[in-house]
Protein backbone atom coordinates (compact mmCIF):
# COMPACT_ATOMS: atom_id res chain seq x y z
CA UNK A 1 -41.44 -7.29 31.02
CA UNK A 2 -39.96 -10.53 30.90
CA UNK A 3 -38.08 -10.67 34.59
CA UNK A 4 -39.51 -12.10 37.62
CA UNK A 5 -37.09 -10.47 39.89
CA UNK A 6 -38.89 -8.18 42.26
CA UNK A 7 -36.17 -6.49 43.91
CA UNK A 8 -35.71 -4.27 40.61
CA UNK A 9 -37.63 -1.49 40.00
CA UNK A 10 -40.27 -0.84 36.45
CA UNK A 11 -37.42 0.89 34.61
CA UNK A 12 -34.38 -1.88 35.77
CA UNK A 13 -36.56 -4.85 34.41
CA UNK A 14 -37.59 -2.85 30.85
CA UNK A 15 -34.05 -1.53 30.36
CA UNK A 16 -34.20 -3.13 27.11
CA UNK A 17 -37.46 -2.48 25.79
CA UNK A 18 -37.55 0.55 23.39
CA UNK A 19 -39.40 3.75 24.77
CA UNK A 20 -40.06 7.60 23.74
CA UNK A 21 -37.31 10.01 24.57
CA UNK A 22 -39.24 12.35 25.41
CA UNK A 23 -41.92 12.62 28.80
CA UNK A 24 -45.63 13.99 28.22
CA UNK A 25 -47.84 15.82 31.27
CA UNK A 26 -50.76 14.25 31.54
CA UNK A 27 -53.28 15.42 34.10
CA UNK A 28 -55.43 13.06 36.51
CA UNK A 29 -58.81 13.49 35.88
CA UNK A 30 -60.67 10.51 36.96
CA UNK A 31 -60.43 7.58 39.20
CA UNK A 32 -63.34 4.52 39.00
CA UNK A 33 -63.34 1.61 41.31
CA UNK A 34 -63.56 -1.60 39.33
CA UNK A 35 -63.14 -4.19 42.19
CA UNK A 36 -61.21 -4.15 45.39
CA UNK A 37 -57.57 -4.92 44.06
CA UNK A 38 -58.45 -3.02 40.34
CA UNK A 39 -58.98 0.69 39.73
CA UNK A 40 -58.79 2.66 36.58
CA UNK A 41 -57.39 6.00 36.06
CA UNK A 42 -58.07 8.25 33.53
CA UNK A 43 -55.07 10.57 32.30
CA UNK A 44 -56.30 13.54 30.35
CA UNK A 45 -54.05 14.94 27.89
CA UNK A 46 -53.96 18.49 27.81
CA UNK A 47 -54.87 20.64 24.59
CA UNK A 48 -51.59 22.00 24.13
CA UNK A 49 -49.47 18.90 24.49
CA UNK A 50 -48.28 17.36 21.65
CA UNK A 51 -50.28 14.32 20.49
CA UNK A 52 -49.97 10.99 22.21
CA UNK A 53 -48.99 8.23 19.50
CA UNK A 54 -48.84 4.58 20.94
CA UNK A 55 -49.42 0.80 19.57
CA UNK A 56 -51.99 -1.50 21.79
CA UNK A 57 -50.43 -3.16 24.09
CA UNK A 58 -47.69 -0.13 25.21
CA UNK A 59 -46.95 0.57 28.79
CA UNK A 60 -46.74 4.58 30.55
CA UNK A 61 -43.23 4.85 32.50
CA UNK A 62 -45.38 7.15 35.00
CA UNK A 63 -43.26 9.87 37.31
CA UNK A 64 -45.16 10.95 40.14
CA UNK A 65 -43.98 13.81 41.60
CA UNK A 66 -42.54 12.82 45.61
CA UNK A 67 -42.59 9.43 44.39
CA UNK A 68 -38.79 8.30 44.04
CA UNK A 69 -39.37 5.13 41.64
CA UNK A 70 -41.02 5.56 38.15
CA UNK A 71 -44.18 3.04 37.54
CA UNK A 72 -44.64 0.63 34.89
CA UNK A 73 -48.82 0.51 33.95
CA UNK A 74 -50.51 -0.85 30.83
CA UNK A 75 -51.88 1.66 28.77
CA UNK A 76 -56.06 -0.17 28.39
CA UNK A 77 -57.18 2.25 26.11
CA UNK A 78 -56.97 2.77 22.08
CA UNK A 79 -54.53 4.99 20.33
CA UNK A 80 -58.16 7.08 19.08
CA UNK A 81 -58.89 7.95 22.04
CA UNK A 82 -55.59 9.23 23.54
CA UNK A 83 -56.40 11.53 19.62
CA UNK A 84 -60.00 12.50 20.04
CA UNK A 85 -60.55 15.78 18.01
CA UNK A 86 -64.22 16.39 19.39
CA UNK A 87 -62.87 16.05 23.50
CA UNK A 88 -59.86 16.13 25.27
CA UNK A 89 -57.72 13.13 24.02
CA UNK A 90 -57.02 10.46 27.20
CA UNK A 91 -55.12 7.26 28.34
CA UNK A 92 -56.53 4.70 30.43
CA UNK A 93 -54.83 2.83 33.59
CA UNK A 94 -55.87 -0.25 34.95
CA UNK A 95 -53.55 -0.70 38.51
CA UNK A 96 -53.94 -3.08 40.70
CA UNK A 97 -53.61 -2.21 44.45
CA UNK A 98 -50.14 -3.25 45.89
CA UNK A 99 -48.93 -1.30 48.95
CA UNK A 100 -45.34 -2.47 48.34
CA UNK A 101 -45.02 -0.39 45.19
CA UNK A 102 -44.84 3.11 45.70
CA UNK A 103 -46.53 4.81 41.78
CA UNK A 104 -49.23 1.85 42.52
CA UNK A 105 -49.85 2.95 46.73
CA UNK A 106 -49.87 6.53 45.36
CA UNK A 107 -52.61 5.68 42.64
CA UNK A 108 -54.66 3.99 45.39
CA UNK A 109 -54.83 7.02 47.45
CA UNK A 110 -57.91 8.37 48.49
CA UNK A 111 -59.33 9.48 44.93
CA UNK A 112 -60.12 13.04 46.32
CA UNK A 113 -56.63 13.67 47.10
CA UNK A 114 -55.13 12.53 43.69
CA UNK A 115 -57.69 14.15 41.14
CA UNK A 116 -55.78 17.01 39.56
CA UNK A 117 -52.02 16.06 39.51
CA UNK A 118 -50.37 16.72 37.12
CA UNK A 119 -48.21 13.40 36.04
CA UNK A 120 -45.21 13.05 33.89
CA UNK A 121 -45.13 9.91 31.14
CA UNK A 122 -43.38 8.14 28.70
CA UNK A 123 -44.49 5.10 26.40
CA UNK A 124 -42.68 2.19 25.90
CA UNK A 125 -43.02 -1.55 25.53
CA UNK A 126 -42.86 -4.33 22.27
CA UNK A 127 -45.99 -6.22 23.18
CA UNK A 128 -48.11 -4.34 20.80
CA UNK A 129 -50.82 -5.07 17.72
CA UNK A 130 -49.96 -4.95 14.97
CA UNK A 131 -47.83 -7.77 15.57
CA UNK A 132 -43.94 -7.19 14.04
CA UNK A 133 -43.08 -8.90 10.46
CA UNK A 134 -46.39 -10.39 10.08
CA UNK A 135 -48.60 -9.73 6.98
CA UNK A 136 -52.46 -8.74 8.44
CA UNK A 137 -53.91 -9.30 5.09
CA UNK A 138 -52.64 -12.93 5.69
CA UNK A 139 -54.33 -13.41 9.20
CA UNK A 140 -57.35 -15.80 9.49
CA UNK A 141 -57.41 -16.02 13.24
CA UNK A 142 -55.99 -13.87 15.99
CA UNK A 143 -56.10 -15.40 19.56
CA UNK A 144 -55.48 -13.46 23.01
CA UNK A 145 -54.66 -15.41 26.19
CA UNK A 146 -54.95 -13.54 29.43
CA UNK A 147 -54.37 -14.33 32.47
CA UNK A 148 -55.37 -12.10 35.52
CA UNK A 149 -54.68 -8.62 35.04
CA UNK A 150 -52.38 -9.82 32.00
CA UNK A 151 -55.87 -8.69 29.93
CA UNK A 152 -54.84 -5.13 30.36
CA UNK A 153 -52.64 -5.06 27.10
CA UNK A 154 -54.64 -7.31 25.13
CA UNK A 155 -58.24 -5.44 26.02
CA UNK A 156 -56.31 -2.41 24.04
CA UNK A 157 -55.49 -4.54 21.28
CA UNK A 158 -58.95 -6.02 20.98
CA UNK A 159 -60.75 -2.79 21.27
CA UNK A 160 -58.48 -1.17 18.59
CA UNK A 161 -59.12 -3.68 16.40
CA UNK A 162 -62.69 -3.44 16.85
CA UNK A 163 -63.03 0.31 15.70
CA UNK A 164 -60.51 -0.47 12.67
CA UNK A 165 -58.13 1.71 14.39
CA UNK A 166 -54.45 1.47 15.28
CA UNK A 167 -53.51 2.83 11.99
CA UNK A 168 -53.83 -0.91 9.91
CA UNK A 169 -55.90 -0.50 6.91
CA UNK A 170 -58.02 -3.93 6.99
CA UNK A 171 -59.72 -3.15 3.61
CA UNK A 172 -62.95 -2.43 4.29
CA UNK A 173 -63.50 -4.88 6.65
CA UNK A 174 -61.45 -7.74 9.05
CA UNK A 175 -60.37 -10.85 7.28
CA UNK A 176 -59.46 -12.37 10.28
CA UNK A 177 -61.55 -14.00 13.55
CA UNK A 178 -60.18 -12.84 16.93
CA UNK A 179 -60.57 -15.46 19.86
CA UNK A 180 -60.36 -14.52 23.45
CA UNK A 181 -59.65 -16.96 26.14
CA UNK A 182 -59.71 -15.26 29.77
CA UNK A 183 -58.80 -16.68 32.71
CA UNK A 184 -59.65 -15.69 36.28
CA UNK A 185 -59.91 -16.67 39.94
CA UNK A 186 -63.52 -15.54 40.44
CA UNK A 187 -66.35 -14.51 37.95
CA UNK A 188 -67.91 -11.39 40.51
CA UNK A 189 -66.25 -7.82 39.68
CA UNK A 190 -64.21 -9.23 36.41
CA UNK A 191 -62.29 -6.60 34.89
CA UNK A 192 -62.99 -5.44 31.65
CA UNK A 193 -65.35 -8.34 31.31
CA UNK A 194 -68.24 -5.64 30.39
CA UNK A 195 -66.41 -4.19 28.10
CA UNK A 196 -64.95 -7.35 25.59
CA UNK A 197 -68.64 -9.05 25.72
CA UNK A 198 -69.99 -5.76 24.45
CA UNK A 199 -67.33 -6.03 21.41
CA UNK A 200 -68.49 -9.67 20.53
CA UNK A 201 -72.21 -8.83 21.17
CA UNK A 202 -72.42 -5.59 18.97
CA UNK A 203 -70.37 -7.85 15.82
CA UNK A 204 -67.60 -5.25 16.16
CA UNK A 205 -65.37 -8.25 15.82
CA UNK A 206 -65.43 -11.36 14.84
CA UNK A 207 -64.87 -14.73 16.94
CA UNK A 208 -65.46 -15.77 20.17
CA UNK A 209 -65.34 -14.55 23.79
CA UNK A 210 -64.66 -17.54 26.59
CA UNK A 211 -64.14 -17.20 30.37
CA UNK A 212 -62.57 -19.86 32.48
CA UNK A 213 -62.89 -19.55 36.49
CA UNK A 214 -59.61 -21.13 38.22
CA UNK A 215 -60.70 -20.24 42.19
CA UNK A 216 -62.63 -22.43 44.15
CA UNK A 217 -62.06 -24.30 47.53
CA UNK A 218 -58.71 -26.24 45.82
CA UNK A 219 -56.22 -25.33 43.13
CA UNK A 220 -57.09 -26.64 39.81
CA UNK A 221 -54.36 -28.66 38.14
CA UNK A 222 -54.62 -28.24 34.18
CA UNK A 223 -57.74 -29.59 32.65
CA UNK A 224 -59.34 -30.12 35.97
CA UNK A 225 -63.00 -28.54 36.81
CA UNK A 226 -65.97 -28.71 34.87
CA UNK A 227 -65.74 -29.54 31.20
CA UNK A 228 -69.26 -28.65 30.37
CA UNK A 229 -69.41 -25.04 29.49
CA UNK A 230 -72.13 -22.85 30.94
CA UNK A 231 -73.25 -19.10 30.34
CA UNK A 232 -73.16 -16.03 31.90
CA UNK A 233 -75.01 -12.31 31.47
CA UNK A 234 -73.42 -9.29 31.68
CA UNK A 235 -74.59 -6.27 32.61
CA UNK A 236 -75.20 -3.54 29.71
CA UNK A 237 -75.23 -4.79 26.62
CA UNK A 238 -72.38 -7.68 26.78
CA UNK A 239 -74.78 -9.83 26.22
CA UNK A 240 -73.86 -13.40 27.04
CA UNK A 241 -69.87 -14.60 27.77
CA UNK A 242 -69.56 -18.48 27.57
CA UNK A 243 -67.38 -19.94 30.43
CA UNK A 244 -66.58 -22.72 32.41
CA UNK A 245 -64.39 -23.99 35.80
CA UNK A 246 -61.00 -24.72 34.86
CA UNK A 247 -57.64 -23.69 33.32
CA UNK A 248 -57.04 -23.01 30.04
CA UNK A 249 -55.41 -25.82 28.53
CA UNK A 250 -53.29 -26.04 25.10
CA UNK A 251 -56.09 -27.76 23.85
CA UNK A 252 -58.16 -24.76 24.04
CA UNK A 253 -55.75 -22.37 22.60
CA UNK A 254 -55.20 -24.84 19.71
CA UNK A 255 -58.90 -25.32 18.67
CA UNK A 256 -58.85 -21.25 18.37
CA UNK A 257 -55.71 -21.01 16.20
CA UNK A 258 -56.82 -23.92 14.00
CA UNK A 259 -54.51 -23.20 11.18
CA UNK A 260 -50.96 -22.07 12.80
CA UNK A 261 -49.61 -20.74 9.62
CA UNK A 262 -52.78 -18.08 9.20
CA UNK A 263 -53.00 -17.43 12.71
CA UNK A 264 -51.21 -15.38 15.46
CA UNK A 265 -51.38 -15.56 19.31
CA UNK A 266 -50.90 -13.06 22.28
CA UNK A 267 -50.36 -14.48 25.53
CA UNK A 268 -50.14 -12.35 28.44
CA UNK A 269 -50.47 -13.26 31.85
CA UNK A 270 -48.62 -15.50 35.12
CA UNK A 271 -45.33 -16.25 33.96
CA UNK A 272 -45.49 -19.83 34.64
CA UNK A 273 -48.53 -19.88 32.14
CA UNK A 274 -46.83 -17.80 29.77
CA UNK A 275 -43.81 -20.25 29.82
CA UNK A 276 -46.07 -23.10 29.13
CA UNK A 277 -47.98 -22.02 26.31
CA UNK A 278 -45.62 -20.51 24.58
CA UNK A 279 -43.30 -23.95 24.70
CA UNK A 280 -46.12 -25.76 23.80
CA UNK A 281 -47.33 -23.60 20.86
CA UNK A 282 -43.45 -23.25 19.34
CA UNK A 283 -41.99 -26.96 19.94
CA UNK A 284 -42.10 -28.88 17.18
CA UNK A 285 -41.45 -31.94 19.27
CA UNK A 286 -43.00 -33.72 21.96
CA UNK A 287 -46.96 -32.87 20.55
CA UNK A 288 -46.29 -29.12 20.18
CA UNK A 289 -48.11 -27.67 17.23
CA UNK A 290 -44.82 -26.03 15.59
CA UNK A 291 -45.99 -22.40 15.37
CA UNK A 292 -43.49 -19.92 13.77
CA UNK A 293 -41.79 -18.02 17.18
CA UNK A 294 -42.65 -14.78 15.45
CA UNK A 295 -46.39 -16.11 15.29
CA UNK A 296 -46.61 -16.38 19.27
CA UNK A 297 -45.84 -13.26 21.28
CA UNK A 298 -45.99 -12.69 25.13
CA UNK A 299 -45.61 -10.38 27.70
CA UNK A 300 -44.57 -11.32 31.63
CA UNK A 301 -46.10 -8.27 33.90
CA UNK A 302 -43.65 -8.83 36.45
């Protein structure tokens, strides 16, 4: 989704991204509260549907039915689970509440009156693990940027990777460290924040889980804030996430890769961020690190 142009609608700005043919009924089963702007939906796919075969990191053109406009939401769950044998197979929605877009205002309706649509979809979308052209077997360190709710593809990808799944045969086991660097406003009601520190925690992956807290009572310019890194607890069994207040700098990104021909990033989030690293990472002038442009992949959400 690589347009910042809000006057067009989810299927005008990913004209040009490849997507199913066909649509898929999904039913909606479930609807959780994860903060006051985030909510996740649960789409259950019914036992006589065909089955649901995705990448990480794939969006759901969703039709809802009165709603004129098709949305655009990242699919945050694994391909396994959208193919459970022992349950009904599911996809996961994380939408963020935004009263100017009609899918998203429908989603935020009052749960009660929602549970039990039936909803048509489609997936689509480039942004996905495995990345394109790039040998696995080769990879010594994967590293995922997020900003904001730009975690939403890459908690997909790092979850997949974590059960061995997205159809990649690692060889009995990953080769490769996968670094996450997550960026938000405030630390209270993080989304997904449970659920990555629980990856790192259990050794389903591994690498290293950091957290870097932007808000406060002025804007932070890059490298701004506190330096010294501090940790927090999660709840469950995350365990412990190491973070600190500031932006994410190039620096940061750079000490994760630390070899850019064995490594690959995924940088989702603000496109002004998204712009920046992905300059930085690819120029081979001016102190950029040189990175192959096939080695650094990104997705704009808007």
């Amino acid at each position: 989704m690589a347009t910042t142009d809000s006057k067009l609608d989810h299927l005008e700005r990913t004209a040009a991204e490849p997507r199913d043919k066909s649509l898929i009924t999904v039913v909606l089963k479930q609807v959780d509260k994860v903060n006051d702007t985030v909510r996740l939906f649960r789409l259950v796919v019914p036992q006589d549907s065909p089955r649901i075969r995705f990448l990480p990191g794939q969006w759901l053109d969703v039709f809802i039915p009165g709603v004129a406009v098709a949305g655009g939401f990242t699919i945050t769950s694994t391909p396994e689970q959208a193919q459970a044998s022992q349950q009904p197979g599911y996809l996961e929605l994380a939408v963020q509440r935004a009263p100017d877009n009609p899918p998203a205002a429908w989603l935020w309706r009052d749960p009660a009156s929602i549970i039990g649509a039936a909803l048509h979809v489609r997936i689509g979308g480039s942004f996905v693990w495995p990345p394109p052209g790039v040998d696995i077997h080769a990879l010594r360190r994967v590293v995922f940027v997020a900003g904001g709710v730009g975690v939403n593809p890459l908690v997909s990808m790092l979850s997949s990777i974590a059960s061995g799944g997205a159809g990649v045969d690692y060889g009995g086991g990953h080769l490769f460290e996968v670094h996450f660097l997550y960026s938000v406003r405030e630390v209270a009601h993080v989304p997904f924040l449970e659920r990555l520190a629980s990856i790192y925690a259990r050794g389903r992956t591994k690498g290293r889980l950091r957290l870097f807290i932007t808000g406060g009572s002025r804007d932070l310019k890059e490298g701004e804030g506190e330096r010294e890194e501090r940790v927090i607890s999660c709840q469950g069994d995350g365990g412990d996430v190491v973070c600190c207040r500031r932006r994410i700098t190039i620096d940061d990104v750079a000490t994760a890769i630390l070899d850019t021909m064995s490594a690959i990033v995924y940088i989702c989030g603000v496109p002004s961020m998204t712009d920046e690293f992905v300059q930085k990472l690819t120029d081979r002038q001016d102190g950029g690190l040189g990175m192959e442009p096939h080695r650094v992949l990104c997705e704009k959400w808007w």
